[in-house]
Structure formats: structure tokens, C-alpha cells
N, C-alpha and C. Protein backbone atom coordinates (compact mmCIF):
# COMPACT_ATOMS: atom_id res chain seq x y z
N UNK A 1 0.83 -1.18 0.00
CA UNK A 1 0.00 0.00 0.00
C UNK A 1 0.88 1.24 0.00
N UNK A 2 0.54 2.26 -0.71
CA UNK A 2 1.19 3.19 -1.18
C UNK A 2 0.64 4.15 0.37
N UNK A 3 1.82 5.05 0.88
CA UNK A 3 1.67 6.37 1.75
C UNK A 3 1.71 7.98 0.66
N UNK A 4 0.53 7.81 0.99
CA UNK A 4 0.38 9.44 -0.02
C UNK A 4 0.45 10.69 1.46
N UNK A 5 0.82 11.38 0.30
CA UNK A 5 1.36 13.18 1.67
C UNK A 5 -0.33 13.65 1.66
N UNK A 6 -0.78 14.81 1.37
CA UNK A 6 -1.67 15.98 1.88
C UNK A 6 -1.81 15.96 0.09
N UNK A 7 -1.07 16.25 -0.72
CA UNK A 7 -1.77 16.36 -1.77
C UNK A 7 -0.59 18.24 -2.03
N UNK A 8 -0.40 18.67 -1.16
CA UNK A 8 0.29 20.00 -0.99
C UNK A 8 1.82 20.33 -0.72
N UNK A 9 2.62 21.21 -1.15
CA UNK A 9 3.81 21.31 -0.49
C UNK A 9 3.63 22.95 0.05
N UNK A 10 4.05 22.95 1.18
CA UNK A 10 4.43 24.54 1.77
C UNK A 10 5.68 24.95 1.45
N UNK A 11 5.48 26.31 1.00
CA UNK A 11 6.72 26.98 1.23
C UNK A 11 7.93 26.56 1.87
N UNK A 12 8.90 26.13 2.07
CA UNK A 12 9.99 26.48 3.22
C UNK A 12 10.46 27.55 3.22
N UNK A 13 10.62 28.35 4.33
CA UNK A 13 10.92 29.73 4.96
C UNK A 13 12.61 29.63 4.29
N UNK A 14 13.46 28.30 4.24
CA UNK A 14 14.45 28.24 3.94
C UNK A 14 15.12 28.83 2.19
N UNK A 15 14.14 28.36 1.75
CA UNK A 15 14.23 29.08 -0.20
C UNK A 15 13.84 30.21 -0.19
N UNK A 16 14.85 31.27 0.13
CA UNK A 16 14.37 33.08 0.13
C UNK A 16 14.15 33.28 -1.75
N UNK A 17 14.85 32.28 -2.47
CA UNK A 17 14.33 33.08 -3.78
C UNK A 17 12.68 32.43 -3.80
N UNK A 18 12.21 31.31 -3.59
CA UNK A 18 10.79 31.16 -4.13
C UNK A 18 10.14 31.84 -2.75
N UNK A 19 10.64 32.55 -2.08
CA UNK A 19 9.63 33.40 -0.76
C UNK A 19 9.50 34.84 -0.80
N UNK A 20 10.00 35.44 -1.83
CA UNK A 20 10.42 36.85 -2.60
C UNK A 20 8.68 37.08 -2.54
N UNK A 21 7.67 36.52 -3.17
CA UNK A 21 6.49 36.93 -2.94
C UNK A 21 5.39 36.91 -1.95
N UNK A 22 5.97 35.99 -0.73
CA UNK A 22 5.17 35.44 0.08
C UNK A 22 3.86 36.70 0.16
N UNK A 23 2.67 36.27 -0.12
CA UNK A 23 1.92 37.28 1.45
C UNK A 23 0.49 36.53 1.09
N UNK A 24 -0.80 37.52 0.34
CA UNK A 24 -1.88 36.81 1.27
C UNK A 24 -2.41 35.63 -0.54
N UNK A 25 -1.59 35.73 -1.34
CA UNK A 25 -1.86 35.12 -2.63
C UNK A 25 -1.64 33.47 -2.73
N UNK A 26 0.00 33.75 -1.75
CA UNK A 26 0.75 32.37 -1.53
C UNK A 26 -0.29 31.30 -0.30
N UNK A 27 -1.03 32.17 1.07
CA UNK A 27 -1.64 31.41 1.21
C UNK A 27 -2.59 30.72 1.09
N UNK A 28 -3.29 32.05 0.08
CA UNK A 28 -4.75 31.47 -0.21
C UNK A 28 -4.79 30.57 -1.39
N UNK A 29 -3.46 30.32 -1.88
CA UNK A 29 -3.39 29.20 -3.18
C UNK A 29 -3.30 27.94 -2.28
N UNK A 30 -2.77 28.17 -1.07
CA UNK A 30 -2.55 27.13 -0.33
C UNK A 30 -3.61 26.47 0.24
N UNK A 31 -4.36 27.57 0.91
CA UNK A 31 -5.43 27.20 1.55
C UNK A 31 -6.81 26.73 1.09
N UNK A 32 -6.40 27.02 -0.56
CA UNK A 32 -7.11 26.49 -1.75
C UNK A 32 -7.33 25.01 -1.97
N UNK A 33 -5.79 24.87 -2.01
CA UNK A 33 -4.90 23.38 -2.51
C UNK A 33 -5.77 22.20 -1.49
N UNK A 34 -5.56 22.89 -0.44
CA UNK A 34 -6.26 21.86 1.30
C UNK A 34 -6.93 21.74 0.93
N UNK A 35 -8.12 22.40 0.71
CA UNK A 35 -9.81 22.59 0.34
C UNK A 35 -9.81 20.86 -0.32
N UNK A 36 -9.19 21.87 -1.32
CA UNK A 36 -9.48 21.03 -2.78
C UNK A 36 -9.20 19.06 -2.08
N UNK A 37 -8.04 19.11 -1.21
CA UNK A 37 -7.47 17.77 -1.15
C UNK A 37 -8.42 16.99 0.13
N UNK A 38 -8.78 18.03 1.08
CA UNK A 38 -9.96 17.97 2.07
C UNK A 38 -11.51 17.12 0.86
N UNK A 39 -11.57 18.05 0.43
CA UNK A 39 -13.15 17.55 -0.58
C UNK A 39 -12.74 16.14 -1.83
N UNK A 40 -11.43 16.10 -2.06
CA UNK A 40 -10.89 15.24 -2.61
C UNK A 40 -11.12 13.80 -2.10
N UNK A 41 -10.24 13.52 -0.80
CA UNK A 41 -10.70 12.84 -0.06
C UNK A 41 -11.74 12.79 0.91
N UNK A 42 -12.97 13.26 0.87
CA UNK A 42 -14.18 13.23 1.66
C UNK A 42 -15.33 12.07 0.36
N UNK A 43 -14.93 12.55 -0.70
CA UNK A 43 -15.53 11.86 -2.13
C UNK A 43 -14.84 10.80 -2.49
N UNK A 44 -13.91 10.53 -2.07
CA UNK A 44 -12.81 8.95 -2.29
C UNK A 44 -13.56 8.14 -0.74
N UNK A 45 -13.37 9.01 0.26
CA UNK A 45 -14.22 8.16 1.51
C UNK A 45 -15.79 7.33 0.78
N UNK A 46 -16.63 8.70 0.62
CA UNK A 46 -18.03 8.46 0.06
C UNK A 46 -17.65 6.98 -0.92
N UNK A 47 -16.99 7.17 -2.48
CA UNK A 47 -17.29 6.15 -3.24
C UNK A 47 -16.51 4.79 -2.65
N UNK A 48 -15.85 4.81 -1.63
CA UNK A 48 -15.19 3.68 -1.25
C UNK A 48 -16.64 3.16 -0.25
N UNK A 49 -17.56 3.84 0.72
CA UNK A 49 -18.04 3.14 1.40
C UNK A 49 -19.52 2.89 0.54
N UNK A 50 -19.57 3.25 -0.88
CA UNK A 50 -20.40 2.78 -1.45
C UNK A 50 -20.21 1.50 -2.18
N UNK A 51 -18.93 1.61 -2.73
CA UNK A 51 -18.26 0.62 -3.44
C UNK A 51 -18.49 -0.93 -2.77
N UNK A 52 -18.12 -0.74 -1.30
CA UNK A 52 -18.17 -1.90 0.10
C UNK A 52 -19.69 -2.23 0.31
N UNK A 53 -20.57 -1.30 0.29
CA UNK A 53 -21.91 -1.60 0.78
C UNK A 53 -22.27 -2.26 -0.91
N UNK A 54 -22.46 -1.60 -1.84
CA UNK A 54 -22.54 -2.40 -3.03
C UNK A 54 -22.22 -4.03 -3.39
N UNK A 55 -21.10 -3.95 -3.00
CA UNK A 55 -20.03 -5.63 -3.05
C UNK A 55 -19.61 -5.31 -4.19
N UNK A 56 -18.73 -4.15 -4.44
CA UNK A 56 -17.52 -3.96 -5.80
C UNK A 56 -16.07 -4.37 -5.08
N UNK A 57 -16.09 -4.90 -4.13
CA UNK A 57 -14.60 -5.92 -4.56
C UNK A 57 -14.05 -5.01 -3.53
N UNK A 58 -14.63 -3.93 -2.53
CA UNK A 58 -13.75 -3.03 -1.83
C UNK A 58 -13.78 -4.11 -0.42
N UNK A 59 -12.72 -3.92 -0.01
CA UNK A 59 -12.42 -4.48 1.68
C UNK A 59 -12.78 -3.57 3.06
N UNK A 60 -13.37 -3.99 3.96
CA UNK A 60 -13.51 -2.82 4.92
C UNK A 60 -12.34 -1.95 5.34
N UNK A 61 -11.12 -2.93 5.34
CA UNK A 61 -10.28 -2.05 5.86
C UNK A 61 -9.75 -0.71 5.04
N UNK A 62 -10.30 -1.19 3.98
CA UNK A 62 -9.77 -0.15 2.55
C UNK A 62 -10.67 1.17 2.95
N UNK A 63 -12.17 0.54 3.27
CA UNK A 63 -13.00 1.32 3.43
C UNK A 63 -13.03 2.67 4.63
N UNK A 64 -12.32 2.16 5.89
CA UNK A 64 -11.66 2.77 7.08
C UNK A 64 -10.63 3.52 7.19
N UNK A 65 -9.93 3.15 6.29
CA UNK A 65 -8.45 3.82 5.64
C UNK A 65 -8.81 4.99 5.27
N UNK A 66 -9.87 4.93 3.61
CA UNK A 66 -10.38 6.22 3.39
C UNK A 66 -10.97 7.03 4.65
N UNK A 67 -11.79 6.54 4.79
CA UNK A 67 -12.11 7.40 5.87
C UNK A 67 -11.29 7.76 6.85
N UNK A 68 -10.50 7.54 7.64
CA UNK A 68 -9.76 7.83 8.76
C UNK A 68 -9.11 9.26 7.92
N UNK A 69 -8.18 8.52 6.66
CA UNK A 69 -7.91 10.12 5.87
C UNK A 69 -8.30 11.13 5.48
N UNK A 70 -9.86 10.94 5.26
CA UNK A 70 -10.93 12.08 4.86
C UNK A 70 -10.75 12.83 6.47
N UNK A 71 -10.84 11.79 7.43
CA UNK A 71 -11.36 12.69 8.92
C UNK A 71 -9.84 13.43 8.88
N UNK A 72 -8.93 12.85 9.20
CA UNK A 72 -7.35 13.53 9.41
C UNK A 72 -7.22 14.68 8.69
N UNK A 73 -7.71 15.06 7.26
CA UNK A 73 -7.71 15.83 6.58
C UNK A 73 -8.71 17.20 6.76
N UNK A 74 -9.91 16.31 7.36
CA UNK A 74 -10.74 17.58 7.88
C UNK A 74 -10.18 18.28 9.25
N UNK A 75 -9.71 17.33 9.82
CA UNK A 75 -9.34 18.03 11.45
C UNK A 75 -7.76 19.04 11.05
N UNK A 76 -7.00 18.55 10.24
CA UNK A 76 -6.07 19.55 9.96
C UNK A 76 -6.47 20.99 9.25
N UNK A 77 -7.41 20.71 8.09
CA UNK A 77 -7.87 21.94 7.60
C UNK A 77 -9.03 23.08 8.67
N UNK A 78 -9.40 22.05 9.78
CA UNK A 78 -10.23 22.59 11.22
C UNK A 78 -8.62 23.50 11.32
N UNK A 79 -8.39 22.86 11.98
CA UNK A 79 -6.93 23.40 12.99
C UNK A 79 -5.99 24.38 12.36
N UNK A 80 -6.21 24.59 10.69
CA UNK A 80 -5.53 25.89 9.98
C UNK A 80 -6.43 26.96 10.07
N UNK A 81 -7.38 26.36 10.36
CA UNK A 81 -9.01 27.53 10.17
C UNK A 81 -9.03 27.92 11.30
N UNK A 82 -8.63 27.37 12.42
CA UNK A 82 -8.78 27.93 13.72
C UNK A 82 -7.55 28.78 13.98
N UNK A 83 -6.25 28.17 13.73
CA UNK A 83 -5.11 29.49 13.60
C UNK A 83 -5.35 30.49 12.61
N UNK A 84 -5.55 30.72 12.16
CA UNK A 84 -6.13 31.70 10.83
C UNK A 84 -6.76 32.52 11.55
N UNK A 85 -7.76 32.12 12.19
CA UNK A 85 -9.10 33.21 12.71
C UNK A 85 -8.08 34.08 13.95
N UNK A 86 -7.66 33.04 14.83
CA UNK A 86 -6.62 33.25 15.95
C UNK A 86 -5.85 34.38 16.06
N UNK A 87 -5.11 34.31 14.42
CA UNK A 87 -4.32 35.40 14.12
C UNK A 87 -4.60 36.73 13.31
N UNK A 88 -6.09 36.84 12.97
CA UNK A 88 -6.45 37.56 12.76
C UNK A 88 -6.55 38.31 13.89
N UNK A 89 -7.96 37.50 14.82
CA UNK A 89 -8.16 38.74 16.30
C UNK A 89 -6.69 39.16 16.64
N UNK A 90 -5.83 38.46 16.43
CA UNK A 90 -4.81 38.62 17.49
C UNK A 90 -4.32 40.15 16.25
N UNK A 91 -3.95 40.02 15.28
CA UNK A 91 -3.46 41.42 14.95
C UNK A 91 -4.74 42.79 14.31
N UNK A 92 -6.14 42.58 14.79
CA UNK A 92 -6.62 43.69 15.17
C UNK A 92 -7.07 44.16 16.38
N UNK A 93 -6.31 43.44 17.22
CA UNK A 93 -5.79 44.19 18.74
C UNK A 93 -4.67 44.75 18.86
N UNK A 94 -3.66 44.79 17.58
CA UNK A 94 -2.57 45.54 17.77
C UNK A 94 -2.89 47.10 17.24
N UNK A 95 -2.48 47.86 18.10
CA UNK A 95 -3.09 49.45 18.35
C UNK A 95 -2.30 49.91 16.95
N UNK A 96 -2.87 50.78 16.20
CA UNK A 96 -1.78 51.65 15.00
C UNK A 96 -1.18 52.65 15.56
């Protein structure tokens, strides 16, 4: 069985030439990319536990797999959404 990543690569802070543009373009392509790999795998979960309830040849564990990754994927894109908001309040409490 193959280990697949997120579907995404981040920036490293370490490559100053591909960080020359960083600001709100770089994350929202990013925060795009998640979406996209979030809803990606939520619809690979769906046709896998249809596939199993059907009897197309899928295994439960195959079926759990997807899913566990659909959930992992939602709770990380939770947990960017919650730092995101975080750091918003947090810098319109900084006084001008």
C-alpha cells in the first residue's frame, strides 16, 4: 500500500528566492490546494463506502483507511481555520 502526503507542499521559509512573494496570494493558493485535497478525499471516503456496501470488490479495511484520511484531513484543515481566525483577532488588537 502506497503512503500518499496531503496532496500539498508549503513553502519552506528556507528558499528566500521562491519566498520573494510570500503574502496573502501564496496562502490562499494554499489554503485552496487543502480545500481542494480535504473535498478530494471526503468523495474517495463516500465512493469507497459505497463501493463496500454495493459488493464492488472493496475491503472494509480499505474502506476505514479512506475514511480515517478524509477525517485527518478535515481536522487539519479545522486546525488551519482555527489558527487563521486566531491570528487575525490577534493582529486587530494591535493598536496603529
Amino acid at each position: 500500500m502506497k503512503i500518499e502526503g496531503f496532496g500539498i507542499q508549503l513553502p519552506s521559509p528556507l528558499q528566500p528566492e521562491k519566498n520573494k512573494n510570500v503574502g496573502t496570494e501564496n496562502f490562499g493558493n494554499a489554503l485552496t490546494e487543502l480545500i481542494k485535497t480535504v473535498n478530494d478525499s471526503q468523495q474517495e471516503s463516500q465512493k469507497a463506502i459505497q463501493d463496500f456496501v454495493s459488493g464492488n470488490g472493496v475491503e472494509l479495511h480499505e474502506v476505514m483507511i479512506a475514511g480515517e484520511k478524509a477525517k485527518t484531513n478535515l481536522e487539519l484543515l479545522m486546525e488551519i481555520r482555527n489558527k487563521a481566525i486566531d491570528m487575525f483577532k490577534e493582529l486587530t488588537r494591535i493598536p496603529v
